[in-house]
N, C-alpha and C. Protein backbone atom coordinates (compact mmCIF):
# COMPACT_ATOMS: atom_id res chain seq x y z
N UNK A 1 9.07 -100.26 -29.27
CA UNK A 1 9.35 -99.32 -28.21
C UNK A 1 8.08 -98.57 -27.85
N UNK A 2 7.88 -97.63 -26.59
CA UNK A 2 6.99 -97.50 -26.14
C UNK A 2 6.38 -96.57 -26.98
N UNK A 3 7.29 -95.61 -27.71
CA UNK A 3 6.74 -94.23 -28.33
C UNK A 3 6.38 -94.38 -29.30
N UNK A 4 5.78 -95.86 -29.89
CA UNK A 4 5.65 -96.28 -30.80
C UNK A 4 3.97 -97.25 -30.85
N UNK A 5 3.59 -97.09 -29.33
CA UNK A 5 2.31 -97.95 -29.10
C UNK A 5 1.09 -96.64 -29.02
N UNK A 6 0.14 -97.60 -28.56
CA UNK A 6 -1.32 -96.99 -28.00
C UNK A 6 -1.13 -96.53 -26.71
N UNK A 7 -0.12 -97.40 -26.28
CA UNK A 7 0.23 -97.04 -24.53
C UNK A 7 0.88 -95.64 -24.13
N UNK A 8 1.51 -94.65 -25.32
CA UNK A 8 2.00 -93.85 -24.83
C UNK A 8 1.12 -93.01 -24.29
N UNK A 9 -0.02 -91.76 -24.92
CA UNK A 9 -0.84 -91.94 -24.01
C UNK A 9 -1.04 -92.23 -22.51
N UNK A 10 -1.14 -93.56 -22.35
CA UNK A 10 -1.23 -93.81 -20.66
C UNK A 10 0.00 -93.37 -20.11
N UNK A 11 1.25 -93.76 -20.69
CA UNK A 11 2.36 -93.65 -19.98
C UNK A 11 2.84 -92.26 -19.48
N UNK A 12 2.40 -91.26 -20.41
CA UNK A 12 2.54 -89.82 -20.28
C UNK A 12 1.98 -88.89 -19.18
N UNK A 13 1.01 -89.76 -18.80
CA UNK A 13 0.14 -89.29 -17.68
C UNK A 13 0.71 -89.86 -16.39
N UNK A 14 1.60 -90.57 -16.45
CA UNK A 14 2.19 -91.67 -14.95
C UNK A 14 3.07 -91.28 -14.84
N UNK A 15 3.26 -89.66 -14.35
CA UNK A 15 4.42 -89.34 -14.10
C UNK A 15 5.11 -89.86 -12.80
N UNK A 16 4.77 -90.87 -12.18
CA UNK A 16 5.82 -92.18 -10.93
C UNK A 16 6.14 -92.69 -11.70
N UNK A 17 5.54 -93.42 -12.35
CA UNK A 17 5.93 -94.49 -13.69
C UNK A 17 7.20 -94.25 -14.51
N UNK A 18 7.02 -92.77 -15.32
CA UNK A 18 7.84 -91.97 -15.68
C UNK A 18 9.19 -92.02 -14.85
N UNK A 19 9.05 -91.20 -13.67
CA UNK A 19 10.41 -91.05 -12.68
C UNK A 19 11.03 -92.70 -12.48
N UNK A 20 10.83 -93.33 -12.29
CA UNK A 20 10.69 -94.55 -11.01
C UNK A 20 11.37 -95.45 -12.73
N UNK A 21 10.87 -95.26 -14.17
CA UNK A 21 11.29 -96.21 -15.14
C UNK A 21 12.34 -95.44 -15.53
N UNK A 22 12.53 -94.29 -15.47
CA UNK A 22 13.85 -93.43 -15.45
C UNK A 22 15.16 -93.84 -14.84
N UNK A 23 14.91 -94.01 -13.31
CA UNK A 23 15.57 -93.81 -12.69
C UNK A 23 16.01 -95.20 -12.37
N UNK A 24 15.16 -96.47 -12.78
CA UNK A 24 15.73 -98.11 -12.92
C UNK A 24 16.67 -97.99 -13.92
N UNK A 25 16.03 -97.54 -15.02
CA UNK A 25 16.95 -97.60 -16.52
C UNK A 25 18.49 -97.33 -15.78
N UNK A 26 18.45 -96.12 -15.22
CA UNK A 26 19.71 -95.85 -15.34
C UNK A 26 20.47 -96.57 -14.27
N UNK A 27 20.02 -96.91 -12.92
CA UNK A 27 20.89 -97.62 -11.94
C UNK A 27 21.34 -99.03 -13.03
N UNK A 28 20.57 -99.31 -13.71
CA UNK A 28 20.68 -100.66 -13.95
C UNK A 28 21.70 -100.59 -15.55
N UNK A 29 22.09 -99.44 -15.85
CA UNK A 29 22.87 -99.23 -17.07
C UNK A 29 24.12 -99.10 -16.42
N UNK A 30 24.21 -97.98 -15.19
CA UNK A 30 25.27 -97.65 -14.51
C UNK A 30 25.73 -99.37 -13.32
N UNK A 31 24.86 -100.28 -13.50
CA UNK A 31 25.37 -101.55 -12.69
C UNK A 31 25.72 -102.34 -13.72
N UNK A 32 25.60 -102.52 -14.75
CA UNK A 32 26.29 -102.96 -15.87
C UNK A 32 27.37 -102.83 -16.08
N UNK A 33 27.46 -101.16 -16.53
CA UNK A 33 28.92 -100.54 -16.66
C UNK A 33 29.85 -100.70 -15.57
N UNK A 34 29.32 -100.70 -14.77
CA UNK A 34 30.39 -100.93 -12.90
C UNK A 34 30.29 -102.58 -12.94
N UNK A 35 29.64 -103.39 -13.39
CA UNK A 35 30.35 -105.03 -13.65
C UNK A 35 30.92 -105.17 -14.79
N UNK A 36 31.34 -104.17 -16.08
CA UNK A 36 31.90 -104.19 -16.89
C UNK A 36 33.75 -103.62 -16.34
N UNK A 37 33.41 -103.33 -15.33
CA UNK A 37 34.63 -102.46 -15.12
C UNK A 37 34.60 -100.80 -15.70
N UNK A 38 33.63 -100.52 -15.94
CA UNK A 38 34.02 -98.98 -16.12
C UNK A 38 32.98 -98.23 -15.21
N UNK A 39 33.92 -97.48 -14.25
CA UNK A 39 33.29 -97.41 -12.84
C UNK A 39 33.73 -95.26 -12.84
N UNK A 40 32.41 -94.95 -12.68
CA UNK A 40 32.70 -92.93 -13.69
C UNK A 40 33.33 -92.47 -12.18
N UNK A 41 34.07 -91.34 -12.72
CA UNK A 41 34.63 -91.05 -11.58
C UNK A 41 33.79 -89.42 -10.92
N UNK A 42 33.06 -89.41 -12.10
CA UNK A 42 31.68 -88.59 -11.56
C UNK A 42 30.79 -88.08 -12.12
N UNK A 43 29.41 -88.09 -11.80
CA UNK A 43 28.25 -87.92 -12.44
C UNK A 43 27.51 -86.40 -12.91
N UNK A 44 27.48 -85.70 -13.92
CA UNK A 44 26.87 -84.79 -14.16
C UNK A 44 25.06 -85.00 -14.29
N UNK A 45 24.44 -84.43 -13.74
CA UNK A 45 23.24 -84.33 -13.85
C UNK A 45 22.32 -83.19 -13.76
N UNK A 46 20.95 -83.26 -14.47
CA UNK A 46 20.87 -81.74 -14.43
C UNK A 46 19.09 -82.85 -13.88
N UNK A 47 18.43 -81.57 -13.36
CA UNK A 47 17.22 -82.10 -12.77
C UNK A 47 17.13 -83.49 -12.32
N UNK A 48 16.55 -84.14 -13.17
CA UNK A 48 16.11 -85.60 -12.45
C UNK A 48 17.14 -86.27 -12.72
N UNK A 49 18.11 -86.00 -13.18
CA UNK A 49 19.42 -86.25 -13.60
C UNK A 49 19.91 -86.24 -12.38
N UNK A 50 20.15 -85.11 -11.46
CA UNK A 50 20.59 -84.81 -10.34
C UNK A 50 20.35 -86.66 -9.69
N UNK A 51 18.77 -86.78 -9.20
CA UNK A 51 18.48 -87.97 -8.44
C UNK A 51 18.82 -88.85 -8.76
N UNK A 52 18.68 -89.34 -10.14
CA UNK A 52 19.21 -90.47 -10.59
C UNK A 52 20.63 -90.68 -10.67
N UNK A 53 21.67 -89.97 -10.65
CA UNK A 53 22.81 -90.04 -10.25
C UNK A 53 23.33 -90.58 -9.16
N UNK A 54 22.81 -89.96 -8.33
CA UNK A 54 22.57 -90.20 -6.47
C UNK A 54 22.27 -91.77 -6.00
N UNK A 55 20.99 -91.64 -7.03
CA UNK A 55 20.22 -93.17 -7.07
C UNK A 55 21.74 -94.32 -7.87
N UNK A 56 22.01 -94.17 -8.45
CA UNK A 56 22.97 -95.20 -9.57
C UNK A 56 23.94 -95.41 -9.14
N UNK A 57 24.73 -93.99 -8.74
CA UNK A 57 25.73 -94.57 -7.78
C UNK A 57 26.07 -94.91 -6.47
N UNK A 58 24.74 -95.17 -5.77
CA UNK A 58 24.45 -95.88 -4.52
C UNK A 58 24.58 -94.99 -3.56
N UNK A 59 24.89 -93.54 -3.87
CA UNK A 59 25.12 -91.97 -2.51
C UNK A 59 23.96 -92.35 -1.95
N UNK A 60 22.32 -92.26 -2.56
CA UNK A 60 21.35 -92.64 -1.81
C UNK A 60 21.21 -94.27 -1.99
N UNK A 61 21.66 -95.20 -0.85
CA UNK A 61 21.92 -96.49 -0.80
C UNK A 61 20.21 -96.91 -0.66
N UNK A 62 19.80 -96.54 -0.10
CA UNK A 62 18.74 -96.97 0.29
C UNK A 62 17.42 -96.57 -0.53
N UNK A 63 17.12 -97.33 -2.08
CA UNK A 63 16.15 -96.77 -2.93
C UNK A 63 15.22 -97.83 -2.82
N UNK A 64 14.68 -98.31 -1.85
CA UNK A 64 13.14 -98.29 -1.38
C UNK A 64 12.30 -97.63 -0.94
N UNK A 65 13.46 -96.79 -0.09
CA UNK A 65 12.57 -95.35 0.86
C UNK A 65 12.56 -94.39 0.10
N UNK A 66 13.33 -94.48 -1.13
CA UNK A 66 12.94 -93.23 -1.89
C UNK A 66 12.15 -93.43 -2.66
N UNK A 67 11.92 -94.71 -2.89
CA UNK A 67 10.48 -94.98 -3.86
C UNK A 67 9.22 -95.11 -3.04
N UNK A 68 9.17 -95.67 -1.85
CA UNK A 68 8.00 -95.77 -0.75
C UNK A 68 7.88 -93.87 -0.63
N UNK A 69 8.58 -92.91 -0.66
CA UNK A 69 8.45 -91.78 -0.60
C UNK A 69 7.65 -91.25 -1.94
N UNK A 70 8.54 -91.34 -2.50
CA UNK A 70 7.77 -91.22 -4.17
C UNK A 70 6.19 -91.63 -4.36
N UNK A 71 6.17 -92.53 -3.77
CA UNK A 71 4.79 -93.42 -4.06
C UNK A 71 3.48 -92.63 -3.12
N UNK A 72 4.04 -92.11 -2.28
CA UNK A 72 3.22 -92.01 -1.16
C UNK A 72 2.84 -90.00 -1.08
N UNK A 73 3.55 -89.72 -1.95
CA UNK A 73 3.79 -88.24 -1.89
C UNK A 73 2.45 -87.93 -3.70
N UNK A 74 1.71 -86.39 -3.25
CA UNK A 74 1.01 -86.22 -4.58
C UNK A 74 1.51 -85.08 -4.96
N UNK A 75 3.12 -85.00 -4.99
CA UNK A 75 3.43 -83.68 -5.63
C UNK A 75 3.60 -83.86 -7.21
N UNK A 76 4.12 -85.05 -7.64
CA UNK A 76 3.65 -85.13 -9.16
C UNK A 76 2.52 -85.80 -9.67
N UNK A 77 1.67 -85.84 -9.20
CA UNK A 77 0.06 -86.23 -9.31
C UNK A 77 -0.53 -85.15 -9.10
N UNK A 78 -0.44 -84.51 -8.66
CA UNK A 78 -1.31 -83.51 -8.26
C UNK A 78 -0.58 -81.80 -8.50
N UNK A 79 0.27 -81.38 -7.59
CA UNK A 79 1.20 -80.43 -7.57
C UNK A 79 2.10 -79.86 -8.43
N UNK A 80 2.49 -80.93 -9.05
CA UNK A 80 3.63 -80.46 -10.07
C UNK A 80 3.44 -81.31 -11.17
N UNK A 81 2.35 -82.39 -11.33
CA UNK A 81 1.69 -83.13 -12.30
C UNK A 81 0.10 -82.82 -12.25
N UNK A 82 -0.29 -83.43 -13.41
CA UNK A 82 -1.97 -84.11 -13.62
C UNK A 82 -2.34 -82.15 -13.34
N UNK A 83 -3.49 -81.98 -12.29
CA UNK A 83 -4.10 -80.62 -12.46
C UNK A 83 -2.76 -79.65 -11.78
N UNK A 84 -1.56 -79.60 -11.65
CA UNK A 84 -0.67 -78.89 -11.52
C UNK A 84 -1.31 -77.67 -10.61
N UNK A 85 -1.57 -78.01 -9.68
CA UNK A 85 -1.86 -76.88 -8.48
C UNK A 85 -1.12 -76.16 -8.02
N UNK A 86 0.51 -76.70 -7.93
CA UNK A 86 1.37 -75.76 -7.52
C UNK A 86 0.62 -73.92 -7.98
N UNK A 87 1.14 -74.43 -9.66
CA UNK A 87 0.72 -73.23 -10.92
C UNK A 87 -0.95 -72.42 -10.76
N UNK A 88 -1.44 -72.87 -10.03
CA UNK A 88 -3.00 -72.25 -9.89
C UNK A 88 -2.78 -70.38 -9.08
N UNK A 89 -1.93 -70.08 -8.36
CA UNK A 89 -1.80 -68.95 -7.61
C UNK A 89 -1.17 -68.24 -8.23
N UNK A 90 -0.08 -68.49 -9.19
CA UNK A 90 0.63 -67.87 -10.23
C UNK A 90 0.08 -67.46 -11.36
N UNK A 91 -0.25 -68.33 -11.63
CA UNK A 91 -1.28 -67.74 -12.99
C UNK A 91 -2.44 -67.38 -13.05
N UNK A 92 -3.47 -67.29 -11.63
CA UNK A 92 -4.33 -66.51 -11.88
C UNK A 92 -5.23 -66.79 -12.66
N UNK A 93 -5.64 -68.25 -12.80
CA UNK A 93 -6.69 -68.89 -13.63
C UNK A 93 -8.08 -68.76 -13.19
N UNK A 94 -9.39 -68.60 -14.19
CA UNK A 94 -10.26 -68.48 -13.29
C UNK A 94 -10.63 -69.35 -12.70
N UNK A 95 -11.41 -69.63 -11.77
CA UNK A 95 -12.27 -70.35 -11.12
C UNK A 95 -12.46 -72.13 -12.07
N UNK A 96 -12.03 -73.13 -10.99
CA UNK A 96 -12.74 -73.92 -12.26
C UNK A 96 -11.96 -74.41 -14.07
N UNK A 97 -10.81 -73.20 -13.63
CA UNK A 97 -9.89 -73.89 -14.78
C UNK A 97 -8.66 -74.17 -14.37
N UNK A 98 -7.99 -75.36 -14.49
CA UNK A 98 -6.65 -75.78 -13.84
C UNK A 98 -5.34 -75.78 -15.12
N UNK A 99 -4.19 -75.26 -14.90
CA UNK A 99 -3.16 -75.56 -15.21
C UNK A 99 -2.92 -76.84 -16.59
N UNK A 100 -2.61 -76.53 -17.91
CA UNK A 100 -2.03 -77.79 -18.96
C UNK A 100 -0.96 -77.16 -18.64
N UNK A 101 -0.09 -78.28 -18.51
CA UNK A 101 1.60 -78.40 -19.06
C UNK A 101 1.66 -78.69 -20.01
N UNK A 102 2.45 -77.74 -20.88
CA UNK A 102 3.35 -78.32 -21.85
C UNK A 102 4.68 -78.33 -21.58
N UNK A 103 5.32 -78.94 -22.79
CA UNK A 103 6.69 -78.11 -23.09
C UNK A 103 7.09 -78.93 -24.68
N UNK A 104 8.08 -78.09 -24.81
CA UNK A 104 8.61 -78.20 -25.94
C UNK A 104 10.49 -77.89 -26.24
N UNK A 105 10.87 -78.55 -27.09
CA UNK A 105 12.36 -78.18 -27.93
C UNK A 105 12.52 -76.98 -28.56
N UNK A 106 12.49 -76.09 -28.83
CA UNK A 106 12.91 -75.23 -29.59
C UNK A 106 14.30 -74.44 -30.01
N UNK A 107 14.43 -74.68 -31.48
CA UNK A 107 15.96 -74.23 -31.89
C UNK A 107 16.16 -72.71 -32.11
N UNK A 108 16.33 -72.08 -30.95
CA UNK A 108 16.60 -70.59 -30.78
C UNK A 108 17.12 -70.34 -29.80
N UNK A 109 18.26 -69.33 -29.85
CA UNK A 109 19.37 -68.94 -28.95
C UNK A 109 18.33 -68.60 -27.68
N UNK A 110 18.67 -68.59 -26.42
CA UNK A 110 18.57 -68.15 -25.11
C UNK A 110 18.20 -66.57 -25.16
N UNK A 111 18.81 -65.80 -25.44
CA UNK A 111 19.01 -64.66 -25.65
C UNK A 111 17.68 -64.52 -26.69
N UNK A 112 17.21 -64.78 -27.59
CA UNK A 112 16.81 -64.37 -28.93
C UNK A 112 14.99 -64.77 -28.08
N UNK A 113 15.38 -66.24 -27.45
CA UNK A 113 14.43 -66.82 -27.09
C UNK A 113 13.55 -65.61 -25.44
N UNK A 114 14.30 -65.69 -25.22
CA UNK A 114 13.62 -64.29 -23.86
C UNK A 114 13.15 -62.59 -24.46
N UNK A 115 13.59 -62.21 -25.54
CA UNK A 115 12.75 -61.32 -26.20
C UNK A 115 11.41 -61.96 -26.51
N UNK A 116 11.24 -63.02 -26.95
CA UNK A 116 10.11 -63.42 -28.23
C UNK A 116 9.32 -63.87 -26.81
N UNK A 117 9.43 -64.08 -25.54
CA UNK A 117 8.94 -64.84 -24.44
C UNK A 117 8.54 -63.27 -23.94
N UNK A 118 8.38 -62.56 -24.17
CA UNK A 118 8.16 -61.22 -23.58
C UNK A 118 6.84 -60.75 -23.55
N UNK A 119 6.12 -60.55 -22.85
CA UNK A 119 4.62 -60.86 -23.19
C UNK A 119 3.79 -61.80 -22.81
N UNK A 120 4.34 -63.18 -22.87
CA UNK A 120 4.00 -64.69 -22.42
C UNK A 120 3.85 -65.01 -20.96
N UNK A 121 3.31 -64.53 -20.41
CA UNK A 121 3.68 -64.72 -18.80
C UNK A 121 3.42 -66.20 -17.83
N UNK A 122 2.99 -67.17 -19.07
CA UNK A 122 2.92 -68.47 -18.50
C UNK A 122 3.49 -69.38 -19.14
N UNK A 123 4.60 -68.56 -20.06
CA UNK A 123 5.71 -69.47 -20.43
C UNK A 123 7.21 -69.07 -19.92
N UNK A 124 7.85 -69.97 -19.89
CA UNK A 124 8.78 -69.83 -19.45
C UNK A 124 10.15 -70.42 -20.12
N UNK A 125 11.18 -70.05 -19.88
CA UNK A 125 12.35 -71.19 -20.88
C UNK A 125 12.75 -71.93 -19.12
N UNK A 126 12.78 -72.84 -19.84
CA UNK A 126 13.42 -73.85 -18.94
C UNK A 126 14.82 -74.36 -18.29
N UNK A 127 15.53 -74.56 -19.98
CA UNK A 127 16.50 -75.25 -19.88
C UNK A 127 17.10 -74.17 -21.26
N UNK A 128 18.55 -74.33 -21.09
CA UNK A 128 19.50 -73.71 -22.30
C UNK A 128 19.93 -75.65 -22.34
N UNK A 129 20.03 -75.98 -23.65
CA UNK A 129 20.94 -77.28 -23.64
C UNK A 129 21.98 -77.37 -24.15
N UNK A 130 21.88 -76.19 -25.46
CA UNK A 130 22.61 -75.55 -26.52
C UNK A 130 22.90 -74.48 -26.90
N UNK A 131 23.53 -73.47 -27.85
CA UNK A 131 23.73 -72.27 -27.97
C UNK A 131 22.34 -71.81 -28.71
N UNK A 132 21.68 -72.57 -29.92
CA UNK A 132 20.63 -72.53 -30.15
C UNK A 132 19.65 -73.88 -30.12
N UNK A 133 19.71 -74.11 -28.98
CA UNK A 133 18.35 -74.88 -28.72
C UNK A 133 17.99 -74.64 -27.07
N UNK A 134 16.89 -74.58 -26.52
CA UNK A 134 16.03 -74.36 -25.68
C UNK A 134 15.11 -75.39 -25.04
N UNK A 135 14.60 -75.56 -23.66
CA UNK A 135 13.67 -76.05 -23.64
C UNK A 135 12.68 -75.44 -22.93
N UNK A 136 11.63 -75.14 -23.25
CA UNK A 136 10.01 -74.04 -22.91
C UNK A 136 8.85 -74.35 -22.63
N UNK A 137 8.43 -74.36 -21.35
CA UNK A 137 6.86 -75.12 -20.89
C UNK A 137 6.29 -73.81 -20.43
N UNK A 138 5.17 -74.19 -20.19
CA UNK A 138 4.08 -73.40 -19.83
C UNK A 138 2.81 -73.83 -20.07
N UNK A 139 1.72 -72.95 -19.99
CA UNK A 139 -0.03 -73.15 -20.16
C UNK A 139 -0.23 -73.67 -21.60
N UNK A 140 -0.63 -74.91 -21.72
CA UNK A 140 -0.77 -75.57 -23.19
C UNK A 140 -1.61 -74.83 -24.60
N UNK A 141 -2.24 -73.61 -23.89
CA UNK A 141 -3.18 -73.19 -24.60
C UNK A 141 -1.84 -71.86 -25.09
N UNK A 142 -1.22 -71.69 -24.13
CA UNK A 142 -0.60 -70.45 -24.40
C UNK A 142 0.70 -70.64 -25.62
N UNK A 143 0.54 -71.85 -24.95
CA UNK A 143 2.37 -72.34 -25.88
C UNK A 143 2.01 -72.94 -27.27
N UNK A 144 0.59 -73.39 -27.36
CA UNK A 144 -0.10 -73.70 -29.33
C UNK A 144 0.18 -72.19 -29.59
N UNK A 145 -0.20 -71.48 -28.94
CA UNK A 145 -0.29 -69.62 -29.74
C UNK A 145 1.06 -69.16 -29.89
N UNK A 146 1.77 -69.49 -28.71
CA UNK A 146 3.79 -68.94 -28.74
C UNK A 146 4.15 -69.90 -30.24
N UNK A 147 4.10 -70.94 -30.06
CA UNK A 147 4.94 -71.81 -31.28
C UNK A 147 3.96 -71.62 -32.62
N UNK A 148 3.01 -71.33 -32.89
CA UNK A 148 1.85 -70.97 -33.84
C UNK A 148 2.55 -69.29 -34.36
N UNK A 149 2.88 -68.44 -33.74
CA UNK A 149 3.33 -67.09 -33.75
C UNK A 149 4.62 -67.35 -34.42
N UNK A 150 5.55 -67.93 -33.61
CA UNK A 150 6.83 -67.69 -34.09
C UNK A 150 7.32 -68.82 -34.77
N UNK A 151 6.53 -69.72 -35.12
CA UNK A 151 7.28 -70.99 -36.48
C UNK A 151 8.08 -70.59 -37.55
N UNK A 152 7.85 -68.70 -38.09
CA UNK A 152 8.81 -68.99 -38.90
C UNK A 152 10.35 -68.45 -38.35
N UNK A 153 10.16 -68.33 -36.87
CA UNK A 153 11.41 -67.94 -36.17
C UNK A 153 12.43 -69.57 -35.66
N UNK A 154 11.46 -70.13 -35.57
CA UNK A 154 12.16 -71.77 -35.26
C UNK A 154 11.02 -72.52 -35.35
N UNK A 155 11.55 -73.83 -35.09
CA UNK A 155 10.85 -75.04 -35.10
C UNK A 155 11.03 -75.50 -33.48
N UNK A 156 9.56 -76.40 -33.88
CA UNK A 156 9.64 -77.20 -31.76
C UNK A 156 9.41 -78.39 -32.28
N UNK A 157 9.81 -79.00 -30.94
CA UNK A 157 9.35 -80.66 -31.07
C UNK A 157 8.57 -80.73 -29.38
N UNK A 158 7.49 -80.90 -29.54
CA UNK A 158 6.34 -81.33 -28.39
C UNK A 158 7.72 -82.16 -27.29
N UNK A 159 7.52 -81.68 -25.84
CA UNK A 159 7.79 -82.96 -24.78
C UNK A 159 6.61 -83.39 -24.22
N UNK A 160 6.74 -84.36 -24.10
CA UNK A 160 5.39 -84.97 -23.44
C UNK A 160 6.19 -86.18 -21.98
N UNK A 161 5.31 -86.00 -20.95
CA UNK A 161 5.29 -86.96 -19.74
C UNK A 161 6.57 -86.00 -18.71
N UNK A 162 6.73 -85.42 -18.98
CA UNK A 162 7.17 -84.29 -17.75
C UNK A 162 6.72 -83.68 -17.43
N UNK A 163 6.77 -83.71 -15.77
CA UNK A 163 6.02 -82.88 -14.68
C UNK A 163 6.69 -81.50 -14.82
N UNK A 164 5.65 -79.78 -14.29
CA UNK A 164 6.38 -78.94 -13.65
C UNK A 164 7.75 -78.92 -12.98
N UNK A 165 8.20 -78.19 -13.92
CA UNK A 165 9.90 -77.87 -13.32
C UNK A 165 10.46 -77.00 -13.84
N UNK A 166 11.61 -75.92 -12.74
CA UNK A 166 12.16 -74.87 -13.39
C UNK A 166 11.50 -73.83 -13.79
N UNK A 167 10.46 -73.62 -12.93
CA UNK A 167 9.78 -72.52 -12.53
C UNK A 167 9.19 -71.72 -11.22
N UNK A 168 9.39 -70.37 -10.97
CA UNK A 168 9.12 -69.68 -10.01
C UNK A 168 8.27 -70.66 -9.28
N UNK A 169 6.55 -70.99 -9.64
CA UNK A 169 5.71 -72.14 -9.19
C UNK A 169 6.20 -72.98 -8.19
N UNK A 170 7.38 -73.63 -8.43
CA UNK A 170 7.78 -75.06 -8.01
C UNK A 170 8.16 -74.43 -6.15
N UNK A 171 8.68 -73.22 -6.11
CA UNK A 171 8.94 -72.91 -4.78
C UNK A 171 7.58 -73.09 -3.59
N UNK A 172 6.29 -73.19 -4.14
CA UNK A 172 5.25 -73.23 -3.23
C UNK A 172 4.76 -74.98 -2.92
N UNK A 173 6.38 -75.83 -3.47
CA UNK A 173 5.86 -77.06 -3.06
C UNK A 173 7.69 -77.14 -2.65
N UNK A 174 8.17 -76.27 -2.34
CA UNK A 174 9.85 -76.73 -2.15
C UNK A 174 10.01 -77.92 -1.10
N UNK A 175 9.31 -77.28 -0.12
CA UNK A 175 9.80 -78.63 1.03
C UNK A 175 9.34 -80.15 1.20
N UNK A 176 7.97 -79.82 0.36
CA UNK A 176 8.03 -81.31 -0.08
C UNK A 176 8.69 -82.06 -1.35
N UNK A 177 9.33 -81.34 -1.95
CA UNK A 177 10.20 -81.78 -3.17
C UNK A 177 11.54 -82.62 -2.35
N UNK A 178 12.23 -81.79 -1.22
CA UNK A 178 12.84 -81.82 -0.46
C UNK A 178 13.11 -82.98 0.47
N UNK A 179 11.73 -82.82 0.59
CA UNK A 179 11.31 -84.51 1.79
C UNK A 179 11.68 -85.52 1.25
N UNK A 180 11.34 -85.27 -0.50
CA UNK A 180 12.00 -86.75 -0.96
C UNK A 180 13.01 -86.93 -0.73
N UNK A 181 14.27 -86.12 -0.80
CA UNK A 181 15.29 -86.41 -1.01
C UNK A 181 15.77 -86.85 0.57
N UNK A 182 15.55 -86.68 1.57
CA UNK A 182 15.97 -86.46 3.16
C UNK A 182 14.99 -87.47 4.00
């Protein structure tokens, strides 16, 4: 498997690659299951979850133009991936220094987790998935020091190959996020 080669690395950085092997996996799990006969009577999705839903169960019929869109667009290459420019006006970096993404798992309540985030102003929680688990990105330099600080408050597990998302940031690229979808 991939998370298991030299290639991950490369793969982590291809965030099209990323979306686009996401979003096959699943049309092509959900066209299985619909020639198996088990045909859902509806899709929950949360972020890219959302698209790939859309994508699988054929609502957006037409996934060439959403990949010729994808392909042709540098909001996760550039904007919301790789030097993450969206994040450059928000955070107030100096001159000459661009935006790391991270993110990470962490097993701490929502609640518990926005005290200890208090202070952090280039981290953010992301996602609630659980009552105590979390998911938290931000400036890579900032988030070794957040999870370095509070390890003996929880444990993380690194995400790696996801673009910017679920942050204030993402609104200064909304309408081209948008375009994809339309």
């Amino acid at each position: 498997l991939y998370w298991n080669t030299a290639e991950r690395a490369r793969m982590d950085v291809d965030a099209h690659g990323l979306i686009v092997g996401h979003v096959t996996h699943c049309f092509f799990l959900t066209e299985l299951l619909r020639r198996a006969g088990a045909v859902p009577g509806s899709i929950i999705g949360y972020s890219l979850g959302e698209s790939t839903g859309l994508v699988a169960q054929r609502i957006w019929p037409d996934r060439d133009a959403v990949l010729q869109k994808l392909e042709s667009t540098e909001l996760f290459t550039e904007a919301l991936g790789g030097p993450c420019t969206a994040l450059l006006a928000e955070w107030e970096l100096p001159p000459g220094v661009y935006p790391e993404w991270s993110m990470a798992i962490v097993n701490v309540s929502r609640e518990k987790l926005l005290d200890m985030l208090d202070g952090w102003p280039r981290i953010y929680l992301l996602i609630r998935n659980l009552p105590e688990q979390c998911v938290i990105g931000g400036h890579a330099p900032d988030m070794v020091r957040f999870l370095h600080e509070h390890n003996q408050a929880m444990t993380s597990i690194s995400v790696t190959g996801v673009t910017v998302a679920h942050v204030p940031a993402v609104h200064e690229v909304a309408e081209d996020y948008l375009s994809l979808h339309y």
